[in-house]
N, C-alpha and C. Protein backbone atom coordinates (compact mmCIF):
# COMPACT_ATOMS: atom_id res chain seq x y z
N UNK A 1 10.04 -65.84 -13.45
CA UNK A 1 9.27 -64.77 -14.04
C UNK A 1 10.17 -63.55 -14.24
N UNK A 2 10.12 -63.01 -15.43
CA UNK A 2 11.13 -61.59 -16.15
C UNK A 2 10.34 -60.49 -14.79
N UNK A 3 11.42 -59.92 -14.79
CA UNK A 3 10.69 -58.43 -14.27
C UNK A 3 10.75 -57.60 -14.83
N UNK A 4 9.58 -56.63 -14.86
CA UNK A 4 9.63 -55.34 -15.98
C UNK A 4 10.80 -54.81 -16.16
N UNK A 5 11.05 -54.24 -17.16
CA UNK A 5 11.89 -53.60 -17.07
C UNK A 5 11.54 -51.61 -16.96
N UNK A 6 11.74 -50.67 -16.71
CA UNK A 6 11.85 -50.04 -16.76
C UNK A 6 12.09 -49.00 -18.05
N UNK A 7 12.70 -49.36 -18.22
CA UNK A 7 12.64 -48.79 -20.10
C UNK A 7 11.44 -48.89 -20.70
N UNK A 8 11.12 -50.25 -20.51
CA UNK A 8 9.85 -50.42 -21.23
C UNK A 8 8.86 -50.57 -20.73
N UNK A 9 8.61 -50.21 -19.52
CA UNK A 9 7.15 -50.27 -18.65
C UNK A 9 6.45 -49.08 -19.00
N UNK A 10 5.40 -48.57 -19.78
CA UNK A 10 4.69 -47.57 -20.06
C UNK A 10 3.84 -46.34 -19.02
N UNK A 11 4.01 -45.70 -18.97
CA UNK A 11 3.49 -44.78 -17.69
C UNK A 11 2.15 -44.88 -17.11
N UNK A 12 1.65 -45.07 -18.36
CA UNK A 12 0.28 -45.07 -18.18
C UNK A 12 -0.38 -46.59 -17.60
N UNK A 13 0.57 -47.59 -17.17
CA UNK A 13 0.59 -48.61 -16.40
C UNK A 13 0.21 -48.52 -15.27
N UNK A 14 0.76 -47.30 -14.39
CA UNK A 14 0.63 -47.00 -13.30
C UNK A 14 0.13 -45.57 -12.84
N UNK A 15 -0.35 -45.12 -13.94
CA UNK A 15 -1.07 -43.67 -13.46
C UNK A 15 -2.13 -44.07 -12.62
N UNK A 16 -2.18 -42.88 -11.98
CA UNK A 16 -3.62 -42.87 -11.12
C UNK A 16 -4.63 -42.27 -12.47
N UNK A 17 -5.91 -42.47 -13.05
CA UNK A 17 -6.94 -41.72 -13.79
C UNK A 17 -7.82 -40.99 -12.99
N UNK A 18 -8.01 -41.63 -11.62
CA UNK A 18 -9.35 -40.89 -10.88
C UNK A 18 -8.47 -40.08 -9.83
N UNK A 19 -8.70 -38.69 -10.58
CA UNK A 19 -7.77 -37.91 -9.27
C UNK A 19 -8.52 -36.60 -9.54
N UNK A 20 -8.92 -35.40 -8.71
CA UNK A 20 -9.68 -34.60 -8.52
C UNK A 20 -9.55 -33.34 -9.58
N UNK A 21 -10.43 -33.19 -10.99
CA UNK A 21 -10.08 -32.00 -12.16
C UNK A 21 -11.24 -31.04 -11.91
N UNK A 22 -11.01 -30.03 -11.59
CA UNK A 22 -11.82 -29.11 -12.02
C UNK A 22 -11.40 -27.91 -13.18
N UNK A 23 -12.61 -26.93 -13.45
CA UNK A 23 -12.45 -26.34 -14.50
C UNK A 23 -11.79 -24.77 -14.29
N UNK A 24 -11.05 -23.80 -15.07
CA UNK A 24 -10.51 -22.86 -14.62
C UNK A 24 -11.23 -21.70 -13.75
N UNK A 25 -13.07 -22.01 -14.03
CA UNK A 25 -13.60 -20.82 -13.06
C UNK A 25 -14.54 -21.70 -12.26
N UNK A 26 -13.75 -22.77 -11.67
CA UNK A 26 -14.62 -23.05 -10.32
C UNK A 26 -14.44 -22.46 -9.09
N UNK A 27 -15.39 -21.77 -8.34
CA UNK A 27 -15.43 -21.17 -7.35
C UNK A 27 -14.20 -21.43 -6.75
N UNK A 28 -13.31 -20.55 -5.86
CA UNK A 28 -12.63 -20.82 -4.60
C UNK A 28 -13.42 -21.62 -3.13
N UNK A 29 -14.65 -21.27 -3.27
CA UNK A 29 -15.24 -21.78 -2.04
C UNK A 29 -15.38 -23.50 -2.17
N UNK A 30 -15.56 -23.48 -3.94
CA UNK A 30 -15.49 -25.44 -4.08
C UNK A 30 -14.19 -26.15 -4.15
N UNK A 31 -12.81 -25.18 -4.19
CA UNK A 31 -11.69 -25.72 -4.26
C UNK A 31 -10.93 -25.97 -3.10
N UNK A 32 -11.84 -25.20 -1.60
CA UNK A 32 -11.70 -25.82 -0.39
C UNK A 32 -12.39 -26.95 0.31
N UNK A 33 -13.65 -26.99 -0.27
CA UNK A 33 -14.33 -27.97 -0.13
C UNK A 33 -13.65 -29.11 -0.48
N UNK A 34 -13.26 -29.13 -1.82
CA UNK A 34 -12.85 -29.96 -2.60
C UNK A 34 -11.41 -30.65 -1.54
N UNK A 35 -10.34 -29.73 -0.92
CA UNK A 35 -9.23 -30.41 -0.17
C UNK A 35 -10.04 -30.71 1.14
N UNK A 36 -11.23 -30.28 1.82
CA UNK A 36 -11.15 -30.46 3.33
C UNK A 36 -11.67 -32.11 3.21
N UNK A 37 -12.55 -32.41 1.69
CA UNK A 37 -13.23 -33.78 2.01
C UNK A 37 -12.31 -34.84 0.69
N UNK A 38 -11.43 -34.70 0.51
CA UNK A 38 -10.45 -35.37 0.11
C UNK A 38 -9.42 -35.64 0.44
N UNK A 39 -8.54 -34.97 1.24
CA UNK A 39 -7.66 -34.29 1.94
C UNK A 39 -7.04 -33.44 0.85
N UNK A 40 -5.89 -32.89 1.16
CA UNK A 40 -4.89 -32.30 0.27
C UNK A 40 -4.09 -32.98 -0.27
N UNK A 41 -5.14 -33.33 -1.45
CA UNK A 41 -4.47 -33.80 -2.99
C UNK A 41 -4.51 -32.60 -3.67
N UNK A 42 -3.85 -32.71 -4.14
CA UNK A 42 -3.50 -31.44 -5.39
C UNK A 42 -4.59 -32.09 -6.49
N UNK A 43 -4.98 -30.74 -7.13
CA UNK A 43 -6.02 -30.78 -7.78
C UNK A 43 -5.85 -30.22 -8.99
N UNK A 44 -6.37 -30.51 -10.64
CA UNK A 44 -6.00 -30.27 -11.49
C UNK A 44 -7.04 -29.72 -12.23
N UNK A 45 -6.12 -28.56 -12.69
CA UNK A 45 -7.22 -27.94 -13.42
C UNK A 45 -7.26 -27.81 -15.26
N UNK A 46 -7.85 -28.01 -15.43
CA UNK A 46 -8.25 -28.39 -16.78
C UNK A 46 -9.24 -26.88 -17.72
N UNK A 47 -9.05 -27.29 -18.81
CA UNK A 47 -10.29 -25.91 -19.82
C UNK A 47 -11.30 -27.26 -19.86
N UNK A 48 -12.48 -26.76 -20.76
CA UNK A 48 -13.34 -27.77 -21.19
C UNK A 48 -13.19 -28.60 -22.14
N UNK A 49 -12.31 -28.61 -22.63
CA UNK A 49 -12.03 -30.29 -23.47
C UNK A 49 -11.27 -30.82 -23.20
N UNK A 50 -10.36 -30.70 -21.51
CA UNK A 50 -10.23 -31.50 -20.36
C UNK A 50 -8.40 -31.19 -21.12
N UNK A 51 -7.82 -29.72 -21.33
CA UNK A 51 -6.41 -30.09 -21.14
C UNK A 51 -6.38 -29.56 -20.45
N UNK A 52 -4.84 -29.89 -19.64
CA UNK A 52 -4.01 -29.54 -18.72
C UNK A 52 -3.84 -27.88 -18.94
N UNK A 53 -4.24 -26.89 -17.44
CA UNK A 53 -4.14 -25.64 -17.44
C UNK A 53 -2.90 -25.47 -16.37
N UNK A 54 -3.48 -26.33 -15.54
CA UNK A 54 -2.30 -26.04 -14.08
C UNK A 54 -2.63 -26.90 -12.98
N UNK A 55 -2.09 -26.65 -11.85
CA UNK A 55 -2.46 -27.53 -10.82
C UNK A 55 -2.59 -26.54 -9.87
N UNK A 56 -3.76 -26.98 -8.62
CA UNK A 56 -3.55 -25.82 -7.57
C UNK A 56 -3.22 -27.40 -6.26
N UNK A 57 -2.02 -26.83 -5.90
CA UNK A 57 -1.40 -27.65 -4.82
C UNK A 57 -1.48 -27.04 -3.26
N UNK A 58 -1.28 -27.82 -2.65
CA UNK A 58 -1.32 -27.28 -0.78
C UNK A 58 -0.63 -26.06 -1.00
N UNK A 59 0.12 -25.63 -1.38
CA UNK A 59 0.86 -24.59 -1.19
C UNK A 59 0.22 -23.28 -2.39
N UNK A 60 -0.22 -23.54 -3.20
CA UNK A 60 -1.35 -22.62 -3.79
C UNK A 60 -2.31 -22.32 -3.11
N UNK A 61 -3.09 -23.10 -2.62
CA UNK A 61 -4.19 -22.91 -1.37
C UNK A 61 -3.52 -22.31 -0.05
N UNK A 62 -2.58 -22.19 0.90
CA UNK A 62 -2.00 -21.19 1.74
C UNK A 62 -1.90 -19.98 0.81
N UNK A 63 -1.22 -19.57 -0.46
CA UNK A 63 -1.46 -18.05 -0.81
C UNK A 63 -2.30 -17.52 -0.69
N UNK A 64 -3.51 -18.73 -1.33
CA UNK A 64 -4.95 -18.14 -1.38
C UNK A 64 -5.62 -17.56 0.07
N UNK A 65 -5.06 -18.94 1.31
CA UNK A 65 -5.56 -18.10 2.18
C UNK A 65 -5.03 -16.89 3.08
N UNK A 66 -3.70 -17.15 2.58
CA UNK A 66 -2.72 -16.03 3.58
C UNK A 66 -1.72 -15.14 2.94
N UNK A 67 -2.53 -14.18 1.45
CA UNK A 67 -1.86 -13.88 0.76
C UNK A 67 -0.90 -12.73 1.15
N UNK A 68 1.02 -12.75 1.03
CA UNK A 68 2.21 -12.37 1.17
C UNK A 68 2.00 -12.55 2.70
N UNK A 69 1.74 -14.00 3.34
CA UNK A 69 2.33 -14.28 4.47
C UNK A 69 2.92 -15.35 4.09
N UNK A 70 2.25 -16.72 4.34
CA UNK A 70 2.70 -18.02 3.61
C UNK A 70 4.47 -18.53 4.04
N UNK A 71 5.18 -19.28 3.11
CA UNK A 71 6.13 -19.87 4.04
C UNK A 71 7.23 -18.78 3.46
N UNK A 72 7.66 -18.16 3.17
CA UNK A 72 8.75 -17.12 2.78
C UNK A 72 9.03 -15.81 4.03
N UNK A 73 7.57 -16.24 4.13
CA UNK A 73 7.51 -14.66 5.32
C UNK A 73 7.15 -14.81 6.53
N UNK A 74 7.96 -14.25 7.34
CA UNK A 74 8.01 -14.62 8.60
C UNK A 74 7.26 -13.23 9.31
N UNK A 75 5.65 -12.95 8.65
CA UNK A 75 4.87 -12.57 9.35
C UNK A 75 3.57 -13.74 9.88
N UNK A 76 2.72 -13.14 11.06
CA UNK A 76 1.85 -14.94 11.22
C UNK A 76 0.36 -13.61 10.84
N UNK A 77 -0.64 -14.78 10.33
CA UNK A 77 -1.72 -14.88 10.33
C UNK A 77 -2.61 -14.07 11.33
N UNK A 78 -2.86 -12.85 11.31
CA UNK A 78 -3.28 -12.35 12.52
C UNK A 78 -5.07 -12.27 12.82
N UNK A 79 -5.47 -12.75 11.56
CA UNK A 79 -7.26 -12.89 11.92
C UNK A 79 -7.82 -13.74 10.85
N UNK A 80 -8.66 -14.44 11.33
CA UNK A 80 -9.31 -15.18 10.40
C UNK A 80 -10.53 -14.61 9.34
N UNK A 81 -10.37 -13.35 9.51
CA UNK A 81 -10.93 -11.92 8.27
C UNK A 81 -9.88 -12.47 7.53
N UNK A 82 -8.78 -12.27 7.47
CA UNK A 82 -8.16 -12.32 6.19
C UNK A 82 -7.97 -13.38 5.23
N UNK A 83 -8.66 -14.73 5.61
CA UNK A 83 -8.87 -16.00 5.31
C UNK A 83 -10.00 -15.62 3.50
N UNK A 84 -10.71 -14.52 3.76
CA UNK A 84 -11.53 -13.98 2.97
C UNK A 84 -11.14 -12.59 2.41
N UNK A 85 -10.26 -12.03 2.61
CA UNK A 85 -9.63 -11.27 2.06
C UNK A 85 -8.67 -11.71 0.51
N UNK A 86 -8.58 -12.97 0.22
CA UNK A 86 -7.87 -13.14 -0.86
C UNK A 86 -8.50 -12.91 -2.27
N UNK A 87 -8.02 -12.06 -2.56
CA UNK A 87 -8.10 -11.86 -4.22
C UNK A 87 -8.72 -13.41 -5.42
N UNK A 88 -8.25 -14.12 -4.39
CA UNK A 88 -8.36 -15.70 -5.91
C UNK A 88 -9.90 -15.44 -6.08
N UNK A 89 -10.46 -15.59 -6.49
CA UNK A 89 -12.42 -15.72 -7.12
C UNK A 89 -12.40 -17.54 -7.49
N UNK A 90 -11.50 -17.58 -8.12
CA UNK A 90 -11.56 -19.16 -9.14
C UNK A 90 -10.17 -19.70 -8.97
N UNK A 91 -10.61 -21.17 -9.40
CA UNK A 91 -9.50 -21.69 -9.61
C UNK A 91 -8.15 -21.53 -10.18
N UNK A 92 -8.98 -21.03 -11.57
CA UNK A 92 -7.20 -20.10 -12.51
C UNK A 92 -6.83 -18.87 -11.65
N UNK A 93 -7.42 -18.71 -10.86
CA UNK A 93 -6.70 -17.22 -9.92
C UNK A 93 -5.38 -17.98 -9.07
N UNK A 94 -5.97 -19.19 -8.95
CA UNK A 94 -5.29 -20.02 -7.76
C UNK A 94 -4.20 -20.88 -7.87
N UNK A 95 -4.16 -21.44 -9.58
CA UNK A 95 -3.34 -22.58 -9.65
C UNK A 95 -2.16 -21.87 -10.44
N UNK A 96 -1.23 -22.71 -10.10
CA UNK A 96 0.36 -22.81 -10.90
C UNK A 96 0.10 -23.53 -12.04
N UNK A 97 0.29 -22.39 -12.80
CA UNK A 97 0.40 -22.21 -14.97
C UNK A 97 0.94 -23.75 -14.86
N UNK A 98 2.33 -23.45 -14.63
CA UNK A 98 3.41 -24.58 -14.99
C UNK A 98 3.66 -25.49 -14.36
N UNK A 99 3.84 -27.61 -13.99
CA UNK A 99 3.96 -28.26 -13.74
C UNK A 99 4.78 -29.01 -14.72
N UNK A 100 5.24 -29.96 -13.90
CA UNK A 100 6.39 -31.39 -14.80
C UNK A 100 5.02 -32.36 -15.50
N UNK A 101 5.18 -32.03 -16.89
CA UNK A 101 4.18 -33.11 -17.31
C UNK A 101 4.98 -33.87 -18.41
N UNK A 102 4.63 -35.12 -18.70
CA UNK A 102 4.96 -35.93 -19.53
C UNK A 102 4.33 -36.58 -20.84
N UNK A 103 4.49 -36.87 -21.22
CA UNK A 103 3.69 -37.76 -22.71
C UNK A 103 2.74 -39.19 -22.55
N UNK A 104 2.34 -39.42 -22.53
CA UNK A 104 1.20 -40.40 -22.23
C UNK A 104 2.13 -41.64 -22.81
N UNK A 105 2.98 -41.37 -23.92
CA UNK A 105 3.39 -42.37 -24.80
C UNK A 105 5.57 -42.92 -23.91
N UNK A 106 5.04 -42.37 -22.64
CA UNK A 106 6.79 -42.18 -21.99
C UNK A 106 6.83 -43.17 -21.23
N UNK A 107 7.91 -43.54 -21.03
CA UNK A 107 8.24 -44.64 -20.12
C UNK A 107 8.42 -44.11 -18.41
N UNK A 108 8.32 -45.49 -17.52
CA UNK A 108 9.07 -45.49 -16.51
C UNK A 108 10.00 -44.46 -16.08
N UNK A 109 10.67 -44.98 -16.66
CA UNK A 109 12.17 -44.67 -16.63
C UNK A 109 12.58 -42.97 -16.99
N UNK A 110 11.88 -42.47 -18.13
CA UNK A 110 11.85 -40.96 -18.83
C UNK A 110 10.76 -40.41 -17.87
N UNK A 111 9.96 -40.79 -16.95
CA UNK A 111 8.78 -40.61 -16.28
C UNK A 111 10.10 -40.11 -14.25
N UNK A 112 10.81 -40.97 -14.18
CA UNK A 112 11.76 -41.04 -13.35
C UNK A 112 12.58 -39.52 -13.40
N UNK A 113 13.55 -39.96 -14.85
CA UNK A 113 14.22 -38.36 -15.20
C UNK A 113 12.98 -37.35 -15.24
N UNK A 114 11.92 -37.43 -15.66
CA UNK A 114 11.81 -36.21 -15.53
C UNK A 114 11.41 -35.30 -14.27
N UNK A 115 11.21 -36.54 -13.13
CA UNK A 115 10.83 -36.11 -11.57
C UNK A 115 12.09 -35.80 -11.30
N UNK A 116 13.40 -35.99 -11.59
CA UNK A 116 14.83 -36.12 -10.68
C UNK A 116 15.02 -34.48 -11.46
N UNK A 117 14.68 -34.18 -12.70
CA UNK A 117 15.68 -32.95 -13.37
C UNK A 117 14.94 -31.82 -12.72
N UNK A 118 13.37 -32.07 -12.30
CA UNK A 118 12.77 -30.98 -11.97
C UNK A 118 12.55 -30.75 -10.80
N UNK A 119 13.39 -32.13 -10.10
CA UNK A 119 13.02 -31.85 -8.67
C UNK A 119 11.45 -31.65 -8.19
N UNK A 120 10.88 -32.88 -8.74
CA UNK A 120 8.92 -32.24 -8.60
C UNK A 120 9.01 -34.07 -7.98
N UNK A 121 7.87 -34.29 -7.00
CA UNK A 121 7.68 -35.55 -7.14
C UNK A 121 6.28 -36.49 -7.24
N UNK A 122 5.52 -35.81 -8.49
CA UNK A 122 4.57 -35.85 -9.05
C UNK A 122 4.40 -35.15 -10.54
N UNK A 123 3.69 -36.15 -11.39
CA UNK A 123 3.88 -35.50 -12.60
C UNK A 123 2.36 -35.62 -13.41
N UNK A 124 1.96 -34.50 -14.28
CA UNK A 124 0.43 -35.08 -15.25
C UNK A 124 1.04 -35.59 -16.39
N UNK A 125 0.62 -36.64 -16.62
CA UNK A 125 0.23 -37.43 -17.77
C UNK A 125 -0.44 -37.04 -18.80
N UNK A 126 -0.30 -36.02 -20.14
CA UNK A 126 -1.21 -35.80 -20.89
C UNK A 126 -0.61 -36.35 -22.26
N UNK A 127 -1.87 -36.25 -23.03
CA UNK A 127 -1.82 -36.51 -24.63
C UNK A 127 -1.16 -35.62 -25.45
N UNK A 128 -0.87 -36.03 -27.04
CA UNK A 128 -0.59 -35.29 -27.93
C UNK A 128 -1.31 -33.68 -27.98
N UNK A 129 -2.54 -34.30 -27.25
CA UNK A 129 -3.85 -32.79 -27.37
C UNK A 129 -3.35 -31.85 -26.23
N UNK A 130 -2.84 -32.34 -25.05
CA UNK A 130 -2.66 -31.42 -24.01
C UNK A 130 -3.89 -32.06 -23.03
N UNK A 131 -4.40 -32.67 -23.27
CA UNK A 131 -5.51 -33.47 -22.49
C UNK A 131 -4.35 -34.15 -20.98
N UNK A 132 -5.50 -33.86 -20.07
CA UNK A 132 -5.07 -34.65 -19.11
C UNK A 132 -5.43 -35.95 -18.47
N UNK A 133 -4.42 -36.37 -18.94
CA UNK A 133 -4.83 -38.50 -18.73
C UNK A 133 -4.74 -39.15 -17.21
N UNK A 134 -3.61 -38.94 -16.34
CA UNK A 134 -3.05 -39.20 -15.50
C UNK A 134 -2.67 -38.38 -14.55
N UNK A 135 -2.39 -38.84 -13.66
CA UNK A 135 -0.99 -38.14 -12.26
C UNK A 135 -0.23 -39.40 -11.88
N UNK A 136 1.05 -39.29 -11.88
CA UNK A 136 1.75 -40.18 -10.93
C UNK A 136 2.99 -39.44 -10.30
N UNK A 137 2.59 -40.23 -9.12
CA UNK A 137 2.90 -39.80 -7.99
C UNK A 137 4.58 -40.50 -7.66
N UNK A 138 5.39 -39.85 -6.69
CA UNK A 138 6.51 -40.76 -6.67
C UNK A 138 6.14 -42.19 -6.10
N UNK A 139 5.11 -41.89 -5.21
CA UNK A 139 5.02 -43.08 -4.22
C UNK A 139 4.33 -44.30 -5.00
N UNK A 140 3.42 -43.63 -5.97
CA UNK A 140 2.74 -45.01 -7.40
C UNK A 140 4.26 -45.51 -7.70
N UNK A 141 5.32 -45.00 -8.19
CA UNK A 141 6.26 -45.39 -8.75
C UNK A 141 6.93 -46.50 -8.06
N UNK A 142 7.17 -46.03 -6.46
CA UNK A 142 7.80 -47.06 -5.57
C UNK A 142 6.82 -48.30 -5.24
N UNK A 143 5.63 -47.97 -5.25
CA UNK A 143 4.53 -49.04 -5.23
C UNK A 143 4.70 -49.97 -6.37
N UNK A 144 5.11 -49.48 -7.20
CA UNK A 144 4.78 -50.73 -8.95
C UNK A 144 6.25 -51.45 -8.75
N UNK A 145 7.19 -50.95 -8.08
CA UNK A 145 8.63 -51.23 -8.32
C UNK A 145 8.94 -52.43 -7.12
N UNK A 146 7.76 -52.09 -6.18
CA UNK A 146 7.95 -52.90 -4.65
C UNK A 146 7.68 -54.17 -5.49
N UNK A 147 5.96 -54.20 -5.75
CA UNK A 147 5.27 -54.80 -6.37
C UNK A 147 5.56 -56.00 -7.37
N UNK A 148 6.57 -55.38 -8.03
CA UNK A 148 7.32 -56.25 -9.44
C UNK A 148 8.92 -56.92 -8.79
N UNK A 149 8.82 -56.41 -7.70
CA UNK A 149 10.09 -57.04 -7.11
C UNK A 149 11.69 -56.70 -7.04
N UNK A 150 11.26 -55.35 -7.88
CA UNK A 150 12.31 -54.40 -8.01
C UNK A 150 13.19 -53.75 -7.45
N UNK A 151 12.61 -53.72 -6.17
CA UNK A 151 12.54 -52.76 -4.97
C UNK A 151 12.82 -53.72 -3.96
């Protein structure tokens, strides 16, 4: 039996589709909800005809709750008042504009470079529209590669 090749294995082979989107003004109070009963998956945020706006990741959610403490600053957390002190209201308060995204129509392999150039190790999957199709993850990648015998 051939094994995929890489060049030509299509991304969207191995995207995840069911992964957690909300919209740019969903509450902050549902975007904790949203990590305490999922865990901390990064979560994507979308406009209403579902393109890609940003992502709010574990480390977007610490600004939110510990805003100019977080990992740069070596002050600590001194009350759990300030857990509610953050400025975010919504999600677009919360998420990072910019992420590594790719073309729905990309390979493996161009799916690979583009995790290694950006140093990210997760990427969205969207359309010609800016729509968001996918996430894959590094670890989907090593999973399809174990899988096919690659690895």
């Amino acid at each position: 039996m051939d094994k995929p090749d890489p060049e030509d294995t299509p991304i969207t082979e191995i995207m995840q589709t069911d992964f957690p989107r909300v919209h740019q003004e969903t509450p902050v109070a549902d975007i904790y909800r949203s990590f305490t009963g999922r865990g901390c998956v990064d979560i994507i945020v979308c406009d209403g005809d579902g393109r890609f706006q940003g992502i709010i990741t574990r480390m977007d959610l610490l600004s939110g709750i510990t805003p100019g403490m977080g990992i740069r600053s070596r002050r600590k957390l001194g009350c759990l008042e300030c857990i509610h002190k953050s400025a975010a209201l919504h999600a677009g308060d919360l998420m990072t504009r910019s992420h590594v995204t790719v073309p729905d129509y990309a390979t493996l392999a161009e799916t690979l470079l583009a995790m290694e150039k950006n140093r990210h190790p997760d990427v969205i999957v969207v359309n010609d529209d800016g729509i968001a199709l996918g996430l894959v993850e590094m670890c989907d990648i090593v999973a399809f590669l174990v899988r096919e015998g690659q690895l």
